[in-house]
PDB file of N, CA and C in Angstrom:
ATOM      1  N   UNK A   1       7.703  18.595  12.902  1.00  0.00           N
ATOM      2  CA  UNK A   1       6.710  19.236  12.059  1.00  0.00           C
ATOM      3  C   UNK A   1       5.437  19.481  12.868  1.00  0.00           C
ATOM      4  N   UNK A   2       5.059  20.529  12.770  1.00  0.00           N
ATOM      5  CA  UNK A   2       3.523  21.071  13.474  1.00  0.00           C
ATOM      6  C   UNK A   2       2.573  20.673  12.814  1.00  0.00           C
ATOM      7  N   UNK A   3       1.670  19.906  13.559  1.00  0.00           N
ATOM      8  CA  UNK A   3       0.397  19.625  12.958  1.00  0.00           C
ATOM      9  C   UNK A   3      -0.273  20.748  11.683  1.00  0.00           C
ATOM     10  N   UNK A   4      -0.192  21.999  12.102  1.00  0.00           N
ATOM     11  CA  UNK A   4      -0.270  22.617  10.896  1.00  0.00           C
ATOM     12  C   UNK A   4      -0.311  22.374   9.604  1.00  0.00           C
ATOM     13  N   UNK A   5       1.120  22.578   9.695  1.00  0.00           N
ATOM     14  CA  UNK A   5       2.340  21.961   8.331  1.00  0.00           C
ATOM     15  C   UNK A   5       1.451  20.873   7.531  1.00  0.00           C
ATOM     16  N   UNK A   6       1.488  20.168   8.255  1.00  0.00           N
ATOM     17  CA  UNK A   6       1.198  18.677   8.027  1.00  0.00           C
ATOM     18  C   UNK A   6      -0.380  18.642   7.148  1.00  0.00           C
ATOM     19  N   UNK A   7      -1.403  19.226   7.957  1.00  0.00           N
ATOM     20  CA  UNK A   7      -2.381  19.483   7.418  1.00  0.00           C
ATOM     21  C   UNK A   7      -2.594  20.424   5.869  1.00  0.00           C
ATOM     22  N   UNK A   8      -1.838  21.263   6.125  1.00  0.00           N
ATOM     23  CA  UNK A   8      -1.902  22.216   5.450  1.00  0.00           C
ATOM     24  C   UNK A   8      -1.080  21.315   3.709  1.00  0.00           C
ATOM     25  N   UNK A   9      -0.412  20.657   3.978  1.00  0.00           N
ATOM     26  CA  UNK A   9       0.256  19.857   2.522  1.00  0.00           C
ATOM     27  C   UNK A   9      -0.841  18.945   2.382  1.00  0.00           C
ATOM     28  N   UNK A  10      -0.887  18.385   3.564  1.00  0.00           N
ATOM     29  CA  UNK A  10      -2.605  17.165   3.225  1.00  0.00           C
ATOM     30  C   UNK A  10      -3.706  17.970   1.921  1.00  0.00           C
ATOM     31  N   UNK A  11      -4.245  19.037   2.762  1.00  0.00           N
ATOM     32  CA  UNK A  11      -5.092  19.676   1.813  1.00  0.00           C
ATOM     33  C   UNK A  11      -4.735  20.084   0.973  1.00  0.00           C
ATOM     34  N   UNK A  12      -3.518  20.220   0.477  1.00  0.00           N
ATOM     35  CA  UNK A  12      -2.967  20.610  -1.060  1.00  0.00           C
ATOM     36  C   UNK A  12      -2.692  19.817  -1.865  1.00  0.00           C
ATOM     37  N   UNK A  13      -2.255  18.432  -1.425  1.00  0.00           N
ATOM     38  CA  UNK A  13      -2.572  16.995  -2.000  1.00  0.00           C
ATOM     39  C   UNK A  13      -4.113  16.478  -2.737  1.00  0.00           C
ATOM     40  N   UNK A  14      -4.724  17.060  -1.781  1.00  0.00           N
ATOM     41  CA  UNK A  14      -6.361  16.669  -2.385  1.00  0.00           C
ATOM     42  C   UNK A  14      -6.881  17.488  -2.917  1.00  0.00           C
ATOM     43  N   UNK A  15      -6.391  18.835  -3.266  1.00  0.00           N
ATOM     44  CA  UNK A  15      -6.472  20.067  -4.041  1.00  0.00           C
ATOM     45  C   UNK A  15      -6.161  19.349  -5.721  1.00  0.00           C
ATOM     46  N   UNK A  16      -4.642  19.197  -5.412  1.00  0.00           N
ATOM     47  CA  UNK A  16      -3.964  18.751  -6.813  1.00  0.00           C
ATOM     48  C   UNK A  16      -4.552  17.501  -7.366  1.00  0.00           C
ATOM     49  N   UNK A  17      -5.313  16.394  -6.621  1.00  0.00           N
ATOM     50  CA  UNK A  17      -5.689  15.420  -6.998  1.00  0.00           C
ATOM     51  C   UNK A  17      -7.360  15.699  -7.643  1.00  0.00           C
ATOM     52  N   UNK A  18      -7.806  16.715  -7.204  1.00  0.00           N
ATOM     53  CA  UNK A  18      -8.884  17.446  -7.461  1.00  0.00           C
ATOM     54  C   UNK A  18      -8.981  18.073  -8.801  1.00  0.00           C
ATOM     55  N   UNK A  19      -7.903  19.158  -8.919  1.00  0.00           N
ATOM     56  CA  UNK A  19      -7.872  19.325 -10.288  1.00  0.00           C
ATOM     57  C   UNK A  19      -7.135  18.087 -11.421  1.00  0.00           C
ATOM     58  N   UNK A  20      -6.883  17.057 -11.258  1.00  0.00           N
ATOM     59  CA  UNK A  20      -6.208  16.302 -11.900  1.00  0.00           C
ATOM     60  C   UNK A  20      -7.375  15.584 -12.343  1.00  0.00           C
ATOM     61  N   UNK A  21      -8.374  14.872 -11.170  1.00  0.00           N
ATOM     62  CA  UNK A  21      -8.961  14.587 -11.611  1.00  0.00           C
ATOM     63  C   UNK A  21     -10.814  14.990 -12.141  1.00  0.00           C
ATOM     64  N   UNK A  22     -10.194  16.009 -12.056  1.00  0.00           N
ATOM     65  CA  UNK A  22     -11.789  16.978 -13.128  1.00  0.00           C
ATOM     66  C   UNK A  22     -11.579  17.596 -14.118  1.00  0.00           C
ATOM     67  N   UNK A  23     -10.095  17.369 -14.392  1.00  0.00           N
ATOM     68  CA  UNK A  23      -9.687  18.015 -15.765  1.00  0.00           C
ATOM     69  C   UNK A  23      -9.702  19.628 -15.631  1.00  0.00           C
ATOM     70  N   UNK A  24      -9.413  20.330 -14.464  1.00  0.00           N
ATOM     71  CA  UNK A  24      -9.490  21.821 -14.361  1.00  0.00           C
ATOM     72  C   UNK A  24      -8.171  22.400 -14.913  1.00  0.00           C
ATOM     73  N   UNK A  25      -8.136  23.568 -15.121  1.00  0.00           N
ATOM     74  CA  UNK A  25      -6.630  24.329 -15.750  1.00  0.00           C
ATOM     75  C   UNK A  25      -5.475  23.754 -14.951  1.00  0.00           C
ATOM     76  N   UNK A  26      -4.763  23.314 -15.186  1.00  0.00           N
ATOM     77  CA  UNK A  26      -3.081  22.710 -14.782  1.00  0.00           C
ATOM     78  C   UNK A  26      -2.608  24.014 -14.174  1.00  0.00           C
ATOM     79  N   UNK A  27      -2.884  25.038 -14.256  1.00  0.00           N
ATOM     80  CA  UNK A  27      -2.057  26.056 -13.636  1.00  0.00           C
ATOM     81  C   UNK A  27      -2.225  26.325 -12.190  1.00  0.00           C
ATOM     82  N   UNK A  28      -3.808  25.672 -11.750  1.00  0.00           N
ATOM     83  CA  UNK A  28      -3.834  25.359 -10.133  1.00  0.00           C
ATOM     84  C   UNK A  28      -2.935  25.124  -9.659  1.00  0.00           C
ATOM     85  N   UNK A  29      -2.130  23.833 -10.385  1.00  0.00           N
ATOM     86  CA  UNK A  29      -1.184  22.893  -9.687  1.00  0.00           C
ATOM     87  C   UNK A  29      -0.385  23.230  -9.004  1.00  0.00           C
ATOM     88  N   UNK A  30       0.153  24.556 -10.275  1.00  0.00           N
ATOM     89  CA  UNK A  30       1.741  25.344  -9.882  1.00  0.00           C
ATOM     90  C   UNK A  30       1.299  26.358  -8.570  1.00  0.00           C
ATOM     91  N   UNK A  31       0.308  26.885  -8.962  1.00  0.00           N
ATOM     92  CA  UNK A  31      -0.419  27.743  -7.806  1.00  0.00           C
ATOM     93  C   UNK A  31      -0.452  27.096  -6.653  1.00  0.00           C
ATOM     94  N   UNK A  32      -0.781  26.029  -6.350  1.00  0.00           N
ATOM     95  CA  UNK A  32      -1.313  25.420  -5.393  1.00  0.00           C
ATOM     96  C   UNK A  32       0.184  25.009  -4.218  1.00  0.00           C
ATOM     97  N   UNK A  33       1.158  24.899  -5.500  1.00  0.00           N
ATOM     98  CA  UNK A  33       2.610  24.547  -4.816  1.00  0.00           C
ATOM     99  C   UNK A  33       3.538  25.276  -4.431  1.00  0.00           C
ATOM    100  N   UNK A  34       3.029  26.433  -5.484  1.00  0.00           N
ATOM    101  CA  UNK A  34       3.874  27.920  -5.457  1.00  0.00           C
ATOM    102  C   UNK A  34       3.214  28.453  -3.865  1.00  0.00           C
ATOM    103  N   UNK A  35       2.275  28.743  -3.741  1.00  0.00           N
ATOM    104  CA  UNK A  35       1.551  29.568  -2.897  1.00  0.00           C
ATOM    105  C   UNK A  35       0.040  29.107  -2.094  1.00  0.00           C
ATOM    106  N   UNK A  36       0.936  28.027  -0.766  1.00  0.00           N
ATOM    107  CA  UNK A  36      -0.284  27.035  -0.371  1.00  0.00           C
ATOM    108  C   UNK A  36      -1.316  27.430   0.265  1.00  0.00           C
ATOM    109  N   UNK A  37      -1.698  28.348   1.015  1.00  0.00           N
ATOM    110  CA  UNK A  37      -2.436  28.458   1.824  1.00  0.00           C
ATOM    111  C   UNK A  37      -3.413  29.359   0.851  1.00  0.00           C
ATOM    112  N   UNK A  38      -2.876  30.769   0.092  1.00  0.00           N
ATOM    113  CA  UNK A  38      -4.065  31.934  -0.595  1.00  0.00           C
ATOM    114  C   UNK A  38      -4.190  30.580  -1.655  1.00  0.00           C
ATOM    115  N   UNK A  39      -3.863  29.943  -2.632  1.00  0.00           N
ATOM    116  CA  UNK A  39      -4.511  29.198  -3.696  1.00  0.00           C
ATOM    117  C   UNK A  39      -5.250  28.189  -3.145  1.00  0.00           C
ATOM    118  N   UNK A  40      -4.962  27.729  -2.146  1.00  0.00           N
ATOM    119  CA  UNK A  40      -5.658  26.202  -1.711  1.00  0.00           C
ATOM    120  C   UNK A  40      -7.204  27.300  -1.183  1.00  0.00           C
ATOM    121  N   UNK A  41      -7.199  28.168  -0.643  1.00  0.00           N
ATOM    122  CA  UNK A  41      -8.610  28.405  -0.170  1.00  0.00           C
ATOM    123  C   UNK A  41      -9.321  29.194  -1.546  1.00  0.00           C
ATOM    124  N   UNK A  42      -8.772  30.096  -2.270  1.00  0.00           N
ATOM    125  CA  UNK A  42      -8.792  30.088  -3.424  1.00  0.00           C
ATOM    126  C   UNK A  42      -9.897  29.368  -3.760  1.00  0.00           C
ATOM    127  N   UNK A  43      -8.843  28.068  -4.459  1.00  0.00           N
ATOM    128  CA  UNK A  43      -9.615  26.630  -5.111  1.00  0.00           C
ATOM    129  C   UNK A  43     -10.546  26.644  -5.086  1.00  0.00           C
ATOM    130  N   UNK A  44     -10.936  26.054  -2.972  1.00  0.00           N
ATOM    131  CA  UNK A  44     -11.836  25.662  -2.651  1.00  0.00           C
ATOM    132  C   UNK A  44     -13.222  26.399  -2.959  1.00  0.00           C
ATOM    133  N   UNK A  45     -13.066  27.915  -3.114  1.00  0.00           N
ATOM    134  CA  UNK A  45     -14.125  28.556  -3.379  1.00  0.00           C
ATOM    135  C   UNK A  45     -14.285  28.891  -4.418  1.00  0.00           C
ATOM    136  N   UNK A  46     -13.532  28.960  -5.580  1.00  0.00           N
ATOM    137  CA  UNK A  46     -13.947  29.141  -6.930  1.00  0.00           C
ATOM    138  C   UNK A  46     -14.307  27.452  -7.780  1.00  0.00           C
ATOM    139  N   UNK A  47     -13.656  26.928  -7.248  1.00  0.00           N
ATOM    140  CA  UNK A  47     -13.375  25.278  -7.706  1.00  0.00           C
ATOM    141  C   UNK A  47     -14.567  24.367  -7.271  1.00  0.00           C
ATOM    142  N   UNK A  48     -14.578  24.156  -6.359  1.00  0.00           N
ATOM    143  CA  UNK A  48     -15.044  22.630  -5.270  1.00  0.00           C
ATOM    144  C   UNK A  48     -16.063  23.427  -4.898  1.00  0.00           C
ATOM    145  N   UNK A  49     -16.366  24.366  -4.153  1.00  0.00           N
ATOM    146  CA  UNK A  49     -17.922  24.747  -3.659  1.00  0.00           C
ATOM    147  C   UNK A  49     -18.871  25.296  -4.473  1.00  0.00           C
ATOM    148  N   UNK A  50     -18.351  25.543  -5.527  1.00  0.00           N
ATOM    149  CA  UNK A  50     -20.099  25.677  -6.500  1.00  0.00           C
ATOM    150  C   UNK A  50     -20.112  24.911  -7.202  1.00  0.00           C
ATOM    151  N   UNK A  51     -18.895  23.546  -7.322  1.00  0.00           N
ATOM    152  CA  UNK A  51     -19.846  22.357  -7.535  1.00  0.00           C
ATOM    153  C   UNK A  51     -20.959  21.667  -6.627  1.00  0.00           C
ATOM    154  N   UNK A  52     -20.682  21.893  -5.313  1.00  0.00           N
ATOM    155  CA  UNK A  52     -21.357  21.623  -4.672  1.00  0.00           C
ATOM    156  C   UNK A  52     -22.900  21.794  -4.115  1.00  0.00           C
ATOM    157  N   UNK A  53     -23.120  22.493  -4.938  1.00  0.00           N
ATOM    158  CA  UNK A  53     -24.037  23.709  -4.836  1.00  0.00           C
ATOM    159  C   UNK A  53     -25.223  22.995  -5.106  1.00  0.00           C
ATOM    160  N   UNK A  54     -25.443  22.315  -6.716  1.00  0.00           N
ATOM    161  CA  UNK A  54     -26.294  21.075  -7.081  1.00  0.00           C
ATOM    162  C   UNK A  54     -26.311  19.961  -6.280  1.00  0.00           C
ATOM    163  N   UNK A  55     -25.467  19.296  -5.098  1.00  0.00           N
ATOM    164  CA  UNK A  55     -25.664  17.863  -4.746  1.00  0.00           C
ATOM    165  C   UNK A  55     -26.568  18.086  -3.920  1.00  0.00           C
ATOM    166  N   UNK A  56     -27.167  17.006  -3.892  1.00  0.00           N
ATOM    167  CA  UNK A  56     -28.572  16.847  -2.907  1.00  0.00           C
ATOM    168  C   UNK A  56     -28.210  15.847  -1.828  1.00  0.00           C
ATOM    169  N   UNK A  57     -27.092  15.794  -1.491  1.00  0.00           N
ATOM    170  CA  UNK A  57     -26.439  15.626   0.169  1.00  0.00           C
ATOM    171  C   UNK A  57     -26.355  17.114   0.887  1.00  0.00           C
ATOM    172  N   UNK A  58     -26.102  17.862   0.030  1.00  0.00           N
ATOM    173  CA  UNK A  58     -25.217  19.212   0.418  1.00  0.00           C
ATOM    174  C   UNK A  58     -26.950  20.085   0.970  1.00  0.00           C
ATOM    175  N   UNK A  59     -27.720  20.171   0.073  1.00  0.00           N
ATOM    176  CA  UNK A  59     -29.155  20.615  -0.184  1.00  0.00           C
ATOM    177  C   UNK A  59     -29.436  20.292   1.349  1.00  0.00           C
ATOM    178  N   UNK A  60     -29.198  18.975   1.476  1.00  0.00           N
ATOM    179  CA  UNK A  60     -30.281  17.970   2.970  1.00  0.00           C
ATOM    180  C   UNK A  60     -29.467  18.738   4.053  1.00  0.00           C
ATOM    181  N   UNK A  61     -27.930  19.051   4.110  1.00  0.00           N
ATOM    182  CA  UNK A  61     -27.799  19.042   5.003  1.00  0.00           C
ATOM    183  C   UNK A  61     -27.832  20.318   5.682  1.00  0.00           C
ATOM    184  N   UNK A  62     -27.483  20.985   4.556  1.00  0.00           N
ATOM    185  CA  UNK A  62     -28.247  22.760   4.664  1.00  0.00           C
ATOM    186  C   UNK A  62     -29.780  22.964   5.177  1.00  0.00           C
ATOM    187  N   UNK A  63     -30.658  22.049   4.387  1.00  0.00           N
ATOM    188  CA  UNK A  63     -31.872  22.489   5.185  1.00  0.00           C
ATOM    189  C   UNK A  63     -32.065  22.151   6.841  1.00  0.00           C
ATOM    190  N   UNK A  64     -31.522  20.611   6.957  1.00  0.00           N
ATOM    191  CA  UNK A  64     -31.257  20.421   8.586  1.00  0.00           C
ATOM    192  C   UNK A  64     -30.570  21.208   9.204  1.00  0.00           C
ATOM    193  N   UNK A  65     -29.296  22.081   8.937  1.00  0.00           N
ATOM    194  CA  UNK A  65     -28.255  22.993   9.584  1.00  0.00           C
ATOM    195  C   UNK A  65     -29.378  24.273   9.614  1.00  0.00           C
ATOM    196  N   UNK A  66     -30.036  25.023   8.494  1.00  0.00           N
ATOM    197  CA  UNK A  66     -31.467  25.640   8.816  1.00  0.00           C
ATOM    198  C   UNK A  66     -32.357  25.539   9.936  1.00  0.00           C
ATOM    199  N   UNK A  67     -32.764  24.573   9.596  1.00  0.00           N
ATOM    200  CA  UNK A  67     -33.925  24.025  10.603  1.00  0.00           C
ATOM    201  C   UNK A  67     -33.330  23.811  12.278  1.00  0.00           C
ATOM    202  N   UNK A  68     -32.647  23.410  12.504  1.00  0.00           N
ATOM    203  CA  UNK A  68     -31.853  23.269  13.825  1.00  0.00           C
ATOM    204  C   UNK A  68     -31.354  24.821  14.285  1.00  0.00           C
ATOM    205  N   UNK A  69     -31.139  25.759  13.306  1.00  0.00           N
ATOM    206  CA  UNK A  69     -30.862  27.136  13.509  1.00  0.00           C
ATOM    207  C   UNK A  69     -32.186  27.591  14.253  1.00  0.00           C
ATOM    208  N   UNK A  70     -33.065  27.794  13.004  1.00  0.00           N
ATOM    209  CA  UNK A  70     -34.545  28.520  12.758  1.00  0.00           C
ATOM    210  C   UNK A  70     -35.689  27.669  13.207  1.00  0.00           C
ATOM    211  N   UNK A  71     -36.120  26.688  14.222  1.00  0.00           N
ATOM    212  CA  UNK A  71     -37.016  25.753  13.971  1.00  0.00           C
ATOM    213  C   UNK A  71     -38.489  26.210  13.474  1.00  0.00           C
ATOM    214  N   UNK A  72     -38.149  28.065  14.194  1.00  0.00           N
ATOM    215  CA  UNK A  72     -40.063  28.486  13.662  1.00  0.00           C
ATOM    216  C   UNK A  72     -40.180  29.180  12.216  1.00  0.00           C
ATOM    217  N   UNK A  73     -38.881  28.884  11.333  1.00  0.00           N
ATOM    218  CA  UNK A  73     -39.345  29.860  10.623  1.00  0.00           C
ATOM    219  C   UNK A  73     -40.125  29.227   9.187  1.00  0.00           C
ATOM    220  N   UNK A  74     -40.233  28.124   8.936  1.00  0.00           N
ATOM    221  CA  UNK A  74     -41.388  27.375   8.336  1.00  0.00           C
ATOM    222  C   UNK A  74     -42.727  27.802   8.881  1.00  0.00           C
ATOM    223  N   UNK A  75     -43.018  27.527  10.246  1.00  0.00           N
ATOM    224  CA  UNK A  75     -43.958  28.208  11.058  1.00  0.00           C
ATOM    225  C   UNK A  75     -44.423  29.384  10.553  1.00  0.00           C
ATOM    226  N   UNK A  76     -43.324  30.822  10.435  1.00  0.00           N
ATOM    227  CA  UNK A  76     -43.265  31.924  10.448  1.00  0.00           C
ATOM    228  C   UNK A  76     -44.181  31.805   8.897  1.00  0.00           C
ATOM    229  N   UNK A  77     -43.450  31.143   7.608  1.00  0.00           N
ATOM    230  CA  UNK A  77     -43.686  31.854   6.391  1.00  0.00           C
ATOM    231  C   UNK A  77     -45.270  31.085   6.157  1.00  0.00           C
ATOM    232  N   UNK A  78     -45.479  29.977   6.730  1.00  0.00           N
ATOM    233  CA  UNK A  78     -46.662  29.433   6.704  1.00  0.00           C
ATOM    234  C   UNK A  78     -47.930  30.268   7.038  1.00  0.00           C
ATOM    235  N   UNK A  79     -47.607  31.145   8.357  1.00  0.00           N
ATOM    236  CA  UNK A  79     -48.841  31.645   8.743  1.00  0.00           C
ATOM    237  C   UNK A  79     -48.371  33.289   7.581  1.00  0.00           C
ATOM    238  N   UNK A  80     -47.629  33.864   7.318  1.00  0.00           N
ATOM    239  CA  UNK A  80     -47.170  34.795   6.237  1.00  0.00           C
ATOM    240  C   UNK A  80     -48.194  34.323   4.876  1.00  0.00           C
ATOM    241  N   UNK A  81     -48.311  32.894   4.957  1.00  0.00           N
ATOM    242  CA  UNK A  81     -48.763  32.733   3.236  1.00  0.00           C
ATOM    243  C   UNK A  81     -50.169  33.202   3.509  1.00  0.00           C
ATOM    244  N   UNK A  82     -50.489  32.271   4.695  1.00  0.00           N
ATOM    245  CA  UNK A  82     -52.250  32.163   4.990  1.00  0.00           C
ATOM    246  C   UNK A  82     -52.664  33.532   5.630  1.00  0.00           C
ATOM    247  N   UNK A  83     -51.408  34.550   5.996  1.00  0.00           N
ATOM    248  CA  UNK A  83     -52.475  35.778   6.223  1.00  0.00           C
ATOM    249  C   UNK A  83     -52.889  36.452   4.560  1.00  0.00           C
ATOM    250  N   UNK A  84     -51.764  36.076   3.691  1.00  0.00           N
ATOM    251  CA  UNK A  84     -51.662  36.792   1.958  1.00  0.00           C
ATOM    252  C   UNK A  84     -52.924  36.129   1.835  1.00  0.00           C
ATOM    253  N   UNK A  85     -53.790  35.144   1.468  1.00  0.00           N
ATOM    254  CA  UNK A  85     -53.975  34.193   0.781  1.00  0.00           C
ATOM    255  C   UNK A  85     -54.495  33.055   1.841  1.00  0.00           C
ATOM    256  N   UNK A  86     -56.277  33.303   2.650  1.00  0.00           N
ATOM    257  CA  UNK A  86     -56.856  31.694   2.646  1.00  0.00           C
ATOM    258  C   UNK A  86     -57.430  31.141   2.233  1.00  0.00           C
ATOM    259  N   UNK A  87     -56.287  30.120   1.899  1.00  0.00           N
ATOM    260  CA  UNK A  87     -56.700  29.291   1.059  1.00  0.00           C
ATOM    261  C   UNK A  87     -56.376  27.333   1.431  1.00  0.00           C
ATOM    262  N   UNK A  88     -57.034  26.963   1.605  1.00  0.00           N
ATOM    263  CA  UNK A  88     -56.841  25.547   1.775  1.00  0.00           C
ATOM    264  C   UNK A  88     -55.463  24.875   2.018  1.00  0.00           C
ATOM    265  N   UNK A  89     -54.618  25.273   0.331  1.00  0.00           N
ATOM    266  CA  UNK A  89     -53.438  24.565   0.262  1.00  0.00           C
ATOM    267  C   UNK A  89     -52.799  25.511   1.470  1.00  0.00           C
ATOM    268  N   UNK A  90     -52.673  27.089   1.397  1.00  0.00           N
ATOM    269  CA  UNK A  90     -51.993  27.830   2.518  1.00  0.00           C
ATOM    270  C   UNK A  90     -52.284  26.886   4.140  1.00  0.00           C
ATOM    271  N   UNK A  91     -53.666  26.807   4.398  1.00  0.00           N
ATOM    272  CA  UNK A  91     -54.050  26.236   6.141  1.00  0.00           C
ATOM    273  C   UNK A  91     -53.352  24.744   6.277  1.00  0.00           C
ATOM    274  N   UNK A  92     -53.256  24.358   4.577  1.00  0.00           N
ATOM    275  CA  UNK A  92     -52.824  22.431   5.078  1.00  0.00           C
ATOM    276  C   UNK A  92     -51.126  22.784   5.106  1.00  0.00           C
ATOM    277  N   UNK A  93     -50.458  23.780   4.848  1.00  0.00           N
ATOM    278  CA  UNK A  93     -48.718  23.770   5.005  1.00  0.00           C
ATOM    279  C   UNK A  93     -48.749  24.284   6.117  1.00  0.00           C
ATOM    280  N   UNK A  94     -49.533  25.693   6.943  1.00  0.00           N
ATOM    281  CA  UNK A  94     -49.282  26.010   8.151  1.00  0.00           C
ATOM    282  C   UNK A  94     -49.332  24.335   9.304  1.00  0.00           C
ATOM    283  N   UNK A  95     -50.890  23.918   8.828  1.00  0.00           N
ATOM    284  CA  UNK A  95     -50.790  22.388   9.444  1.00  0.00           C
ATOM    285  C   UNK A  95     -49.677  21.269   9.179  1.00  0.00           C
ATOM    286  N   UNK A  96     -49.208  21.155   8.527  1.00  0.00           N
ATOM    287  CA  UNK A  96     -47.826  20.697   8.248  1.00  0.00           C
ATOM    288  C   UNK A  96     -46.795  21.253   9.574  1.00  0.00           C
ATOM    289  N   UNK A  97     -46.517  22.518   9.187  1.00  0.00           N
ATOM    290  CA  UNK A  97     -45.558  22.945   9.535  1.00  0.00           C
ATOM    291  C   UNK A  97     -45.606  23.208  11.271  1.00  0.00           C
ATOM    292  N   UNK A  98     -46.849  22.781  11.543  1.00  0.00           N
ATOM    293  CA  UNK A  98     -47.329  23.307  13.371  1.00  0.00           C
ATOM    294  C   UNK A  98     -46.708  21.641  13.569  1.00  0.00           C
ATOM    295  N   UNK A  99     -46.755  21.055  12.516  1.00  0.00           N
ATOM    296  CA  UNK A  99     -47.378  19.124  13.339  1.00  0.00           C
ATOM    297  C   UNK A  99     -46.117  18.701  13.294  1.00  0.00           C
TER     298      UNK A  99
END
């Protein structure tokens, strides 16, 4: 068996255990067994990632995966606010965001 294979039933295991245990439509199941690879990614994007959407693990790690992308662009919208608008609170986030 090819590592593939192998993986590929793994993630359909934790698919089915997924909808089993969130109470989602039972018809995943058959989907998921009938036709592994289009339903399992499926799932994952109608199912499992916009729950994810609210957790504030998911939030943190997006803004760090951001920030490690973009490091100036806090920088960027900071001095953006304080050219709109100087104003105190605008100069103390650019200062934030320089420090």
């Amino acid at each position: 068996m090819s590592l593939f294979y192998l993986l590929t039933i793994a993630i359909q295991v934790l698919c089915v255990i997924d909808v089993i245990r969130n109470g989602r439509n039972q018809l995943w199941i058959m989907a998921l067994v009938f036709l592994p690879l289009a339903s399992t990614i499926a799932y994952v994007v109608l199912e499992v990632y916009p729950r994810f959407q609210g957790n504030r693990h998911v939030r943190t790690a997006r803004a760090t995966v951001a920030a490690r992308l973009d490091p100036d662009k806090e920088v960027r919208a900071a001095r953006g606010a304080l050219a709109m608008a100087d104003t105190v609170a605008n100069r103390m986030r650019l200062a934030d965001a320089l420090a």
